[in-house]
C-alpha atoms as a PDB file:
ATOM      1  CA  UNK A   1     131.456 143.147  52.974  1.00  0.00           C
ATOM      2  CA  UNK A   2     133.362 141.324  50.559  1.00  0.00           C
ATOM      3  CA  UNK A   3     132.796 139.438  47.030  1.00  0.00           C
ATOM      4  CA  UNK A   4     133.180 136.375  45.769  1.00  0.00           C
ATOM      5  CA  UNK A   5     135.832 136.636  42.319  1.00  0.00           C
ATOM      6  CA  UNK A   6     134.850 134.192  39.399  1.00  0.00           C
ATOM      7  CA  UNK A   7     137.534 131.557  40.703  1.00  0.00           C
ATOM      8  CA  UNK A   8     134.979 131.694  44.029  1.00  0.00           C
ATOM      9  CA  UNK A   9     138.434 133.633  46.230  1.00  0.00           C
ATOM     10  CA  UNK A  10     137.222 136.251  48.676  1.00  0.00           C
ATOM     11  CA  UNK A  11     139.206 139.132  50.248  1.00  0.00           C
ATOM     12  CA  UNK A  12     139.170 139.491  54.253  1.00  0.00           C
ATOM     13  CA  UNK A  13     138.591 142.720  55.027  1.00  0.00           C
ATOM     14  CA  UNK A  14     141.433 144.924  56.581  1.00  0.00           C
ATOM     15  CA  UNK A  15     139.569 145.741  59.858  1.00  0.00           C
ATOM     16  CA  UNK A  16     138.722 141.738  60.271  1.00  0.00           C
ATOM     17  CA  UNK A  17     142.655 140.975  59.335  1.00  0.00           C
ATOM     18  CA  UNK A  18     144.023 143.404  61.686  1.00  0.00           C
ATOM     19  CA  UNK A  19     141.872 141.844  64.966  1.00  0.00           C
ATOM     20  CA  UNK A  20     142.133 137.813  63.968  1.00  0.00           C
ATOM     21  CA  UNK A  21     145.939 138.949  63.590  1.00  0.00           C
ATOM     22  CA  UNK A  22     145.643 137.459  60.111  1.00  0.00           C
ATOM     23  CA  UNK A  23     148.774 137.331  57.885  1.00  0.00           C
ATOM     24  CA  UNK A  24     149.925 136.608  54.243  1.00  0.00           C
ATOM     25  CA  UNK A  25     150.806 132.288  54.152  1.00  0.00           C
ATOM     26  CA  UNK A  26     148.004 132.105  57.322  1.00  0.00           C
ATOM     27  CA  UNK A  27     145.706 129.156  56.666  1.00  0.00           C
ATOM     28  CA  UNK A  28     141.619 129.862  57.879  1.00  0.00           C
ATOM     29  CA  UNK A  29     139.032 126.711  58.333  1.00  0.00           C
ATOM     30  CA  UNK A  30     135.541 127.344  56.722  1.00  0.00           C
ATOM     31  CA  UNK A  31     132.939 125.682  58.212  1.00  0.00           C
ATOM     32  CA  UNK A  32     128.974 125.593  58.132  1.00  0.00           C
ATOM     33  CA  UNK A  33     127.730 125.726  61.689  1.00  0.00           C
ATOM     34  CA  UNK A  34     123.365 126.147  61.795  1.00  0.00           C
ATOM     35  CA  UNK A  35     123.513 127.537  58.102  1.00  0.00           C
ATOM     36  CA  UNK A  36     126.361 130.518  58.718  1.00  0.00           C
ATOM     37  CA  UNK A  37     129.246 130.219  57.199  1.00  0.00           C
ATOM     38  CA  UNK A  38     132.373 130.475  59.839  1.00  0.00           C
ATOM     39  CA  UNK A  39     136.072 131.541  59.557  1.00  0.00           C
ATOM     40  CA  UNK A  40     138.333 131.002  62.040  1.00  0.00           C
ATOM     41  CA  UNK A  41     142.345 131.088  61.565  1.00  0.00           C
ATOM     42  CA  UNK A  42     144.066 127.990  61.468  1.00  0.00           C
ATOM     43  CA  UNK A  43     145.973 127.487  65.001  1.00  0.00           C
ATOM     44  CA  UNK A  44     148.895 125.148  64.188  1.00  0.00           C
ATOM     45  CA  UNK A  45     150.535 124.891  67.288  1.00  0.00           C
ATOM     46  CA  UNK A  46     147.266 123.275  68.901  1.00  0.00           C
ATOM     47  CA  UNK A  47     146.846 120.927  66.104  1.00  0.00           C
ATOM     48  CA  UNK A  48     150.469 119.728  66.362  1.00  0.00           C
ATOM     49  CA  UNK A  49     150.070 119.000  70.268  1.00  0.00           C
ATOM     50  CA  UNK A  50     146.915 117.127  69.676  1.00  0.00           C
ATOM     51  CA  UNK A  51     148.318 115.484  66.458  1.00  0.00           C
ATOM     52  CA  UNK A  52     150.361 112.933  69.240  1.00  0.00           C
ATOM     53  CA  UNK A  53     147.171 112.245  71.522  1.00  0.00           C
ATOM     54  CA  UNK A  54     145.599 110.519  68.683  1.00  0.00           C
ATOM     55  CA  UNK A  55     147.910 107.789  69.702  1.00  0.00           C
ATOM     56  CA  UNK A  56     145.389 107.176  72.652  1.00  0.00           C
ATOM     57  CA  UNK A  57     142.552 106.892  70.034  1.00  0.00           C
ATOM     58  CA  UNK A  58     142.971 103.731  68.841  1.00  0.00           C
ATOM     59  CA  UNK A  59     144.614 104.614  65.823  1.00  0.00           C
ATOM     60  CA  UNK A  60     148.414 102.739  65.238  1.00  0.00           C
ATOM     61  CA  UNK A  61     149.245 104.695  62.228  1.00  0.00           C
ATOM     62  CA  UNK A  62     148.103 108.992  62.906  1.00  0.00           C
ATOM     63  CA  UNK A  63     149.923 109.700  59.929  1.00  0.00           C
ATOM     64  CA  UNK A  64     148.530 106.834  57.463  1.00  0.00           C
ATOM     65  CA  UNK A  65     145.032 108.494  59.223  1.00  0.00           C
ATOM     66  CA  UNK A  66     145.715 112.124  58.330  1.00  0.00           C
ATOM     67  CA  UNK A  67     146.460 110.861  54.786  1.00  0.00           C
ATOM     68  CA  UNK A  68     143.283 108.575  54.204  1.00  0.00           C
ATOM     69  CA  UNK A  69     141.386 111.435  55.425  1.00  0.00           C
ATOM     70  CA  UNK A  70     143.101 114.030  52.637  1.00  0.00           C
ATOM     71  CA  UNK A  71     142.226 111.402  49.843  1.00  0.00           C
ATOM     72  CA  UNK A  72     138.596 111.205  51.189  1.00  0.00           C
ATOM     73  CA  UNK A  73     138.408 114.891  51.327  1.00  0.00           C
ATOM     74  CA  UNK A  74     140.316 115.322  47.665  1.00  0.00           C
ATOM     75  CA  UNK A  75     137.882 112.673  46.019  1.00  0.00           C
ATOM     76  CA  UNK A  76     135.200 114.433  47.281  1.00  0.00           C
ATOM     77  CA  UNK A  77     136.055 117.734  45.794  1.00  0.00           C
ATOM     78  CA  UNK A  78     137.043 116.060  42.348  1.00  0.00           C
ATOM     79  CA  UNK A  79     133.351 114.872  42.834  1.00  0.00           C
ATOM     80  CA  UNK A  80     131.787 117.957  43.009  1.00  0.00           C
ATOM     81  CA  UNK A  81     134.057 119.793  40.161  1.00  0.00           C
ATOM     82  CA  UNK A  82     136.213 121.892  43.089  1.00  0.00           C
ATOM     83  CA  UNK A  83     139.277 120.778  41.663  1.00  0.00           C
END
């Protein structure tokens, strides 16, 4: 079990840490799947080789994408009052 601080941060618990291999600088995704929160670590590596497929998608610019995308997701959390 773990608790949420007043600046909404949680601690992963050392068992949990020690089996997801989880280390200080890793970065997690939180998602809502079916009304459950999930945490899974953040794999890089695969995101970097799919980062060139997107090519293949239609898309000209992947990096003009991945930045629309981070203004979308930043004016959404201004939006709500997360940052």
């Amino acid at each position: 079990m773990t608790k949420v601080t007043r600046n909404y941060q949680i601690t992963v618990p050392r068992d949990v840490r020690e089996m997801a291999n989880i280390k200080e600088g890793d970065k997690l995704v939180i998602t809502m799947e079916k009304g459950e929160i999930k945490m899974k670590k953040f794999d890089e590596d695969i995101f970097k080789r799919a980062f060139g497929s997107w090519k293949n998608a239609g898309i000209k610019d992947s990096v003009k994408y991945v930045r629309d995308i981070r203004k979308e997701w930043e004016h959404r959390a201004k939006r709500l009052g997360l940052r």
